[in-house]
Protein backbone atom coordinates (compact mmCIF):
# COMPACT_ATOMS: atom_id res chain seq x y z
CA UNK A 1 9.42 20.82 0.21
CA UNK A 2 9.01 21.29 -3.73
CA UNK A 3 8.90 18.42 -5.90
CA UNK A 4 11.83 17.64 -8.36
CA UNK A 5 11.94 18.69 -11.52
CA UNK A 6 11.19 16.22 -14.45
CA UNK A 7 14.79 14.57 -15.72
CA UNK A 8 16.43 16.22 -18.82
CA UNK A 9 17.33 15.30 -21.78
CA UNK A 10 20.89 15.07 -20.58
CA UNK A 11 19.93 13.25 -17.37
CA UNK A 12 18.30 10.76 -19.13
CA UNK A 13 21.21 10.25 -21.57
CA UNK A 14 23.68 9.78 -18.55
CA UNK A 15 21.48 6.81 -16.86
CA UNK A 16 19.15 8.83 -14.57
CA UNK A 17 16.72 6.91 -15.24
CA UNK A 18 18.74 4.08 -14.22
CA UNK A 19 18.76 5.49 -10.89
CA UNK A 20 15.14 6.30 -10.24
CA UNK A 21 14.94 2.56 -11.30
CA UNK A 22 17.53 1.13 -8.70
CA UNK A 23 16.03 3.30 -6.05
CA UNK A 24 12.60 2.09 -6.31
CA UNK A 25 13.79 -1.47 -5.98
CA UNK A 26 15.35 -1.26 -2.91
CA UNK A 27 12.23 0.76 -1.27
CA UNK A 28 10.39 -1.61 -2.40
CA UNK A 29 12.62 -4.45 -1.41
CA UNK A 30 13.24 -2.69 2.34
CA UNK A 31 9.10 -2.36 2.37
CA UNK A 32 9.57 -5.71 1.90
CA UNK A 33 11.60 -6.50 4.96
CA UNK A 34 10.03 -4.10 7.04
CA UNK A 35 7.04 -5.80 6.81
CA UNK A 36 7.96 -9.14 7.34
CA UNK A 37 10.18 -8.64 10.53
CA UNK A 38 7.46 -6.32 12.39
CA UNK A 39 3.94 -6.24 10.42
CA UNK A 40 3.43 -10.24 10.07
CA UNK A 41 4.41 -11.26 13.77
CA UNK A 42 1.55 -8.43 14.82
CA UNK A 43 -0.74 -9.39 12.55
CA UNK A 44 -0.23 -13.45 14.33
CA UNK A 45 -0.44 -11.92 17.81
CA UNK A 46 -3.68 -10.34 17.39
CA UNK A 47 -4.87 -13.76 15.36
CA UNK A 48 -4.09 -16.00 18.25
CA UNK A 49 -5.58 -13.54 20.63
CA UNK A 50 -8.52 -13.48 19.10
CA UNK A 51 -8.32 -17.38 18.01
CA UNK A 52 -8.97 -16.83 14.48
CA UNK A 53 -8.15 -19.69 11.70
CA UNK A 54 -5.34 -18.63 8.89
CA UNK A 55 -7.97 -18.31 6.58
CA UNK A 56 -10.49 -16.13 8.50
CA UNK A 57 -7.45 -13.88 9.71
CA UNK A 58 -6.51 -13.63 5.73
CA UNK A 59 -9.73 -12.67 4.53
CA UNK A 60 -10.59 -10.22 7.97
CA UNK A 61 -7.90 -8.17 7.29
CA UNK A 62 -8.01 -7.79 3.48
CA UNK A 63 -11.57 -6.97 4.04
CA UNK A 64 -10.13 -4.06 6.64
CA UNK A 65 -7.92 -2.96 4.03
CA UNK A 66 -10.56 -2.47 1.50
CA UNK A 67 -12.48 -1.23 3.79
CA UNK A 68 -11.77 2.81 3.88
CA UNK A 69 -12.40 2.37 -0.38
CA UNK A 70 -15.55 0.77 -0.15
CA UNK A 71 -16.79 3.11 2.63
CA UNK A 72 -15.85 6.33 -0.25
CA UNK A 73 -17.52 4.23 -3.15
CA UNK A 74 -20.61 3.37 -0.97
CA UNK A 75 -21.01 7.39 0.07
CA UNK A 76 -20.23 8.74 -3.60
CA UNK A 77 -23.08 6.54 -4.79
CA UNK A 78 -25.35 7.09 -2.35
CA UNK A 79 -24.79 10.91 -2.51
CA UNK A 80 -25.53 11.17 -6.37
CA UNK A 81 -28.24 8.68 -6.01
CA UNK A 82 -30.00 11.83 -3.32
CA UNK A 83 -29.02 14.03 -5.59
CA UNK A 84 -31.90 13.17 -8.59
C-alpha cells in the first residue's frame, strides 16, 4: 500500500491537521487501554511465577526492552573497532 500524500495547502486550511491530531490521540489513548487490560495482567503472571519482587520485575523487563538496542550498539562498535 502507498503512503499518503503530504496535506495541501487547502487541507491544512480546512482543519486536516486537526484530524491527524485527533487521530493520534485516540491510538494512543486505545494503546493505552490495550495495554492495561491484557499486557500488565501477563506481565504479573509471569512475575508471580517466577516470584520476582515489583522492583526486580520493573527493572527485568525494561532491561529486556532495551535489550535488542544495546545488542545493535554493542555489534556496531565492536565491528568498527575490527575494522582499524
Amino acid at each position: 500500500m502507498p503512503f499518503l500524500p503530504p496535506l495541501s495547502l487547502g487541507q491544512r486550511e480546512k482543519g486536516g491537521i486537526l484530524v491527524h491530531f485527533l487521530i493520534a490521540c485516540y491510538l494512543i489513548l486505545v494503546l493505552g487501554v490495550v495495554c492495561d487490560d491484557y499486557f500488565v495482567p501477563v506481565l504479573e503472571v509471569i512475575c508471580e511465577r517466577l516470584k520476582l519482587t515489583p522492583d526486580v520485575a520493573g527493572a527485568t523487563f525494561m532491561a529486556a526492552g532495551e535489550k535488542k538496542r544495546t545488542k545493535r550498539k554493542a555489534f556496531c562498535s565492536t565491528s568498527s573497532f575490527f575494522d582499524k
